[in-house]
N, C-alpha and C. Protein backbone atom coordinates (compact mmCIF):
# COMPACT_ATOMS: atom_id res chain seq x y z
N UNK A 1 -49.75 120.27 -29.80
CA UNK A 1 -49.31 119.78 -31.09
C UNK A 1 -50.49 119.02 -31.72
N UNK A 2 -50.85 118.77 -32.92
CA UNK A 2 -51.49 118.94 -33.38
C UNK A 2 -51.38 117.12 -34.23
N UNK A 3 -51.99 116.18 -34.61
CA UNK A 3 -51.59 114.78 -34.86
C UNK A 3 -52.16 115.31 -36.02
N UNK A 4 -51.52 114.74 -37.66
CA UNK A 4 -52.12 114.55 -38.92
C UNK A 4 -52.16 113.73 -38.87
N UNK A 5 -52.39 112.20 -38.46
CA UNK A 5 -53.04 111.39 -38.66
C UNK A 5 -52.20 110.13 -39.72
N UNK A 6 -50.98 110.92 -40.04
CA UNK A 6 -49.60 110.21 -41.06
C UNK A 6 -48.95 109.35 -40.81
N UNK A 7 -48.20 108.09 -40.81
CA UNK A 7 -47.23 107.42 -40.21
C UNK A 7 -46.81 106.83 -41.67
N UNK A 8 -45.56 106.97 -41.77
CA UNK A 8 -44.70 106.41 -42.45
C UNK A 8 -43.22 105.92 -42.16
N UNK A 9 -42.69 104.78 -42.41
CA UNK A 9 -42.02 104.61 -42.10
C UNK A 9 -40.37 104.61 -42.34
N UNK A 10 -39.36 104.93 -41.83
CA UNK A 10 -38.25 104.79 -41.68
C UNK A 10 -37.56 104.16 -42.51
N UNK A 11 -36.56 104.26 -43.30
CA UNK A 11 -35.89 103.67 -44.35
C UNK A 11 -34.55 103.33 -43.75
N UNK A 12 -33.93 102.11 -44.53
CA UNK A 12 -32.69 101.49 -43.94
C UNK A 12 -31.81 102.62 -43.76
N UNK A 13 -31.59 103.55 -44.27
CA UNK A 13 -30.98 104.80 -43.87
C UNK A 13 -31.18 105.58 -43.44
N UNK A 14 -32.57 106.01 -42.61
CA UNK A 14 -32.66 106.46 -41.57
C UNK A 14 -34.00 107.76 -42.07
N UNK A 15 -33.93 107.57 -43.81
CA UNK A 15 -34.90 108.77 -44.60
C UNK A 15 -36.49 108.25 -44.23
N UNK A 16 -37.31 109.41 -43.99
CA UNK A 16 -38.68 109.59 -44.09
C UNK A 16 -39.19 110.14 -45.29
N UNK A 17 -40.27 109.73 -45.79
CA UNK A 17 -40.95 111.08 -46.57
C UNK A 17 -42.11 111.80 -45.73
N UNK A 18 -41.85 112.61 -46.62
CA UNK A 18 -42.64 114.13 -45.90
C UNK A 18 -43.92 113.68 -47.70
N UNK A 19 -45.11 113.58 -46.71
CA UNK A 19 -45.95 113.84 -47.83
C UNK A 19 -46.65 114.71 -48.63
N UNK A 20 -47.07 114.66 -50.04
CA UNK A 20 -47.27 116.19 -50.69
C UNK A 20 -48.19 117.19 -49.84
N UNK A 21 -49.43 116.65 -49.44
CA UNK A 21 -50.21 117.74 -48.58
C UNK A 21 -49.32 118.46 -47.71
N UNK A 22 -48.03 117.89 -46.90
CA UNK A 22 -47.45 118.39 -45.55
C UNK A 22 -47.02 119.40 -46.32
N UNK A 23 -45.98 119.35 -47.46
CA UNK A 23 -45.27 119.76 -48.25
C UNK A 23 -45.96 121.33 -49.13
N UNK A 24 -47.08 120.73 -49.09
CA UNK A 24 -47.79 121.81 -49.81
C UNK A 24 -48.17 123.04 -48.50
N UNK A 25 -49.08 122.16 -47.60
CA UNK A 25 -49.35 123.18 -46.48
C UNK A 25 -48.14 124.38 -46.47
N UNK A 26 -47.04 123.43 -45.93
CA UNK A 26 -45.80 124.16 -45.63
C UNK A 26 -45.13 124.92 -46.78
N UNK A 27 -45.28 124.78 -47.82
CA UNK A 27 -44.73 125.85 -49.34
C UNK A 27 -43.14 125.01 -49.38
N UNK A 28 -43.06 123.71 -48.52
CA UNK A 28 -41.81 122.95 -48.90
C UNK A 28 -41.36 122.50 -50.52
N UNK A 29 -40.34 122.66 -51.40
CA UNK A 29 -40.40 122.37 -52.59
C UNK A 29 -39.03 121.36 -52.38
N UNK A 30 -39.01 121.08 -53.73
CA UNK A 30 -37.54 120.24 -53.83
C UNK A 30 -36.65 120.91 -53.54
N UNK A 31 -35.09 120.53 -53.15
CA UNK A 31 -34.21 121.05 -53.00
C UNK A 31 -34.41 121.89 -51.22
N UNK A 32 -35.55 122.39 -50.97
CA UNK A 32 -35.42 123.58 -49.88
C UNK A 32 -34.54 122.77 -48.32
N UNK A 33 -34.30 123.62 -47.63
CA UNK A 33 -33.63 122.71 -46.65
C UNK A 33 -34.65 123.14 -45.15
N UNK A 34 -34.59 121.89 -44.63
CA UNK A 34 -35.37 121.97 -43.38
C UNK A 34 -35.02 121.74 -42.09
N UNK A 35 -35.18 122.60 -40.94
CA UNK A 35 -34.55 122.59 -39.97
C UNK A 35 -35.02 121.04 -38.84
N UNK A 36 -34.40 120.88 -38.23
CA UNK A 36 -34.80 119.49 -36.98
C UNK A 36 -34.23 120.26 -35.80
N UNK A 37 -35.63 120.19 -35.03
CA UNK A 37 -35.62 120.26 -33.67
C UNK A 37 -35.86 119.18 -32.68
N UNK A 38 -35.19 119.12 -31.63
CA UNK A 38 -35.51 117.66 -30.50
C UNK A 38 -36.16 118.68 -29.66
N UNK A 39 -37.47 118.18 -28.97
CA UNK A 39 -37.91 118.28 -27.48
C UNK A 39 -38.42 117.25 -26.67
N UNK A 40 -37.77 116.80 -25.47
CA UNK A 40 -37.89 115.41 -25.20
C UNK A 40 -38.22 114.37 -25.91
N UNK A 41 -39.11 114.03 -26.04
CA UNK A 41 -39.47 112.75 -27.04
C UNK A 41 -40.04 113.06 -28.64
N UNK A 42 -40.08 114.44 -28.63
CA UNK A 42 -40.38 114.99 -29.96
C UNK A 42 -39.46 115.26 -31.01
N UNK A 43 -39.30 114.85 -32.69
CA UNK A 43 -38.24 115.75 -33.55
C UNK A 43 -39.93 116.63 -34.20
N UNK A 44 -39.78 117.70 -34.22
CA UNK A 44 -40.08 118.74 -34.97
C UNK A 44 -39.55 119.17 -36.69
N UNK A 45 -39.92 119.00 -37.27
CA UNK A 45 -39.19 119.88 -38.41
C UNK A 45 -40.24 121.33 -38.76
N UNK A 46 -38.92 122.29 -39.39
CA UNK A 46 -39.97 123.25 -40.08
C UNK A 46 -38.81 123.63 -40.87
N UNK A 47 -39.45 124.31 -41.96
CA UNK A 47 -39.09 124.98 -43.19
C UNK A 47 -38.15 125.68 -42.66
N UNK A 48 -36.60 125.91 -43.26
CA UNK A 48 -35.24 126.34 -42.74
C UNK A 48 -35.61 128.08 -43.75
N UNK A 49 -35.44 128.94 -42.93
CA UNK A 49 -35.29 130.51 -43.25
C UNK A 49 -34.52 130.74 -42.74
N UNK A 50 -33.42 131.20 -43.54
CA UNK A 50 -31.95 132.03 -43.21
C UNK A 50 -32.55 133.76 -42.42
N UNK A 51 -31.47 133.68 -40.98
CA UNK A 51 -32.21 134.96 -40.72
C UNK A 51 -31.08 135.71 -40.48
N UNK A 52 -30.46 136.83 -40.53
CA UNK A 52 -29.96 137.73 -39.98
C UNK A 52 -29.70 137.37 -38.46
N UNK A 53 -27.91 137.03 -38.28
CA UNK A 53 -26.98 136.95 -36.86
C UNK A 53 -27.02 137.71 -36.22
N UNK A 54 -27.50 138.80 -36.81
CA UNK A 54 -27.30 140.31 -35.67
C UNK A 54 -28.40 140.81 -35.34
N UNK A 55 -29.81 140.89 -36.31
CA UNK A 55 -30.99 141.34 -36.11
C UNK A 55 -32.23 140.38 -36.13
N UNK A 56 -31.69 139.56 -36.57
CA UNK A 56 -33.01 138.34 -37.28
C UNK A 56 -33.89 138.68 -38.19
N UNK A 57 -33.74 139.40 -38.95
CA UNK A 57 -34.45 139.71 -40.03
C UNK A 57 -33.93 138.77 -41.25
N UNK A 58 -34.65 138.60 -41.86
CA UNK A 58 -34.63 137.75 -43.17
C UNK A 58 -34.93 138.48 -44.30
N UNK A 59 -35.20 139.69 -44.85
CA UNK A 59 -34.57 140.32 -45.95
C UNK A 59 -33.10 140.83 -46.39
N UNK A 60 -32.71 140.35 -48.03
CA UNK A 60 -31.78 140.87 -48.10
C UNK A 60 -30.65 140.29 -47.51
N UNK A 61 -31.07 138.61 -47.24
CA UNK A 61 -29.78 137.79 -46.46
C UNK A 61 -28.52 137.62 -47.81
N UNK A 62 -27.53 137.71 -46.75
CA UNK A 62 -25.85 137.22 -47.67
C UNK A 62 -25.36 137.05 -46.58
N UNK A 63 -24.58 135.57 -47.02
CA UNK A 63 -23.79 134.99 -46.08
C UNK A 63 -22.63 135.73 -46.17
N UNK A 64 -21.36 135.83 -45.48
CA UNK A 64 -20.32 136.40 -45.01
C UNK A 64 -19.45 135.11 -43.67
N UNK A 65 -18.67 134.47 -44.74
CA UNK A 65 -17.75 133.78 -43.80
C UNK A 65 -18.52 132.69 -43.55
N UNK A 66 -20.03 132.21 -43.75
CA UNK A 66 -20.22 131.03 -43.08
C UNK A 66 -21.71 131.64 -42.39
N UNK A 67 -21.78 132.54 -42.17
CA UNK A 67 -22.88 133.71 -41.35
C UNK A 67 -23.75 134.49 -42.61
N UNK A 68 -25.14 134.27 -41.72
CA UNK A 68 -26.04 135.10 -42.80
C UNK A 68 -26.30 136.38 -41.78
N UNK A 69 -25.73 137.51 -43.23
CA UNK A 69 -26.04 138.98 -42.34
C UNK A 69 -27.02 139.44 -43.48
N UNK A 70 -28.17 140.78 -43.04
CA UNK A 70 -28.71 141.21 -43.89
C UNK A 70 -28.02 142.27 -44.37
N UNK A 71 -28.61 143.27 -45.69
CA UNK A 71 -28.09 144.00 -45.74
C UNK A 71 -28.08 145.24 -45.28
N UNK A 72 -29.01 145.33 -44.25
CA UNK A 72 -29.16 146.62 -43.37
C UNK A 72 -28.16 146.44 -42.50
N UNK A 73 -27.51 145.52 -41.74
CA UNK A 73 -26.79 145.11 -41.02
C UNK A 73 -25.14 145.29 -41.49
N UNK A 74 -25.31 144.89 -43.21
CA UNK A 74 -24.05 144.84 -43.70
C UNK A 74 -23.59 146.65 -43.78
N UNK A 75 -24.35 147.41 -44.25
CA UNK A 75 -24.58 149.00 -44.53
C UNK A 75 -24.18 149.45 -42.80
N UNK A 76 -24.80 149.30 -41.94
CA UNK A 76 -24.13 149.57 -40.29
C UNK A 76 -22.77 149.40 -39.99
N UNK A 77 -22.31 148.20 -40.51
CA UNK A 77 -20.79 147.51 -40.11
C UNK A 77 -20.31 148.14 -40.73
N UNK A 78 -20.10 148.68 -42.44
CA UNK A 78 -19.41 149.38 -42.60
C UNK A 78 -19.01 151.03 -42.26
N UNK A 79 -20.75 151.17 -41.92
CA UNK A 79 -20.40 153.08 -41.69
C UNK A 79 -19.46 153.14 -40.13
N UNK A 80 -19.13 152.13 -39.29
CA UNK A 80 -18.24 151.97 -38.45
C UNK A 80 -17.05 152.74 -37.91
């Protein structure tokens, strides 16, 4: 892992900022949503991409019920 050299701190509610360079590196914009990972003493974040439940592909995502399917996936289920 890799240190940028950043520390900022913790807000009475628990918010960080993510600063513009991180933001930029990463193509993070307003609004986008970002995933949190724990590994032992580590949180991780990265940029949240909806992928396909059945294949993991990420073109052509639509949720269904709560679930992101693509639509190659959706075209299979139905020829059923």
């Amino acid at each position: 892992m890799k240190s940028t050299g950043i520390v900022r701190p913790v807000d009475s509610l628990g918010r960080i900022v993510l600063p513009i360079e991180l933001r930029r590196i990463m193509n993070i914009q307003c609004k986008d949503s970002v995933e949190i990972f724990v590994d032992d003493n580590y949180i991780m974040l990265k940029k949240y991409q909806p992928s396909c439940i059945f294949c993991d592909g990420m073109d052509d995502i639509q949720t269904f019920q709560g679930k992101n399917v693509c639509k190659h996936c959706i075209e299979k289920l139905t020829n059923l």
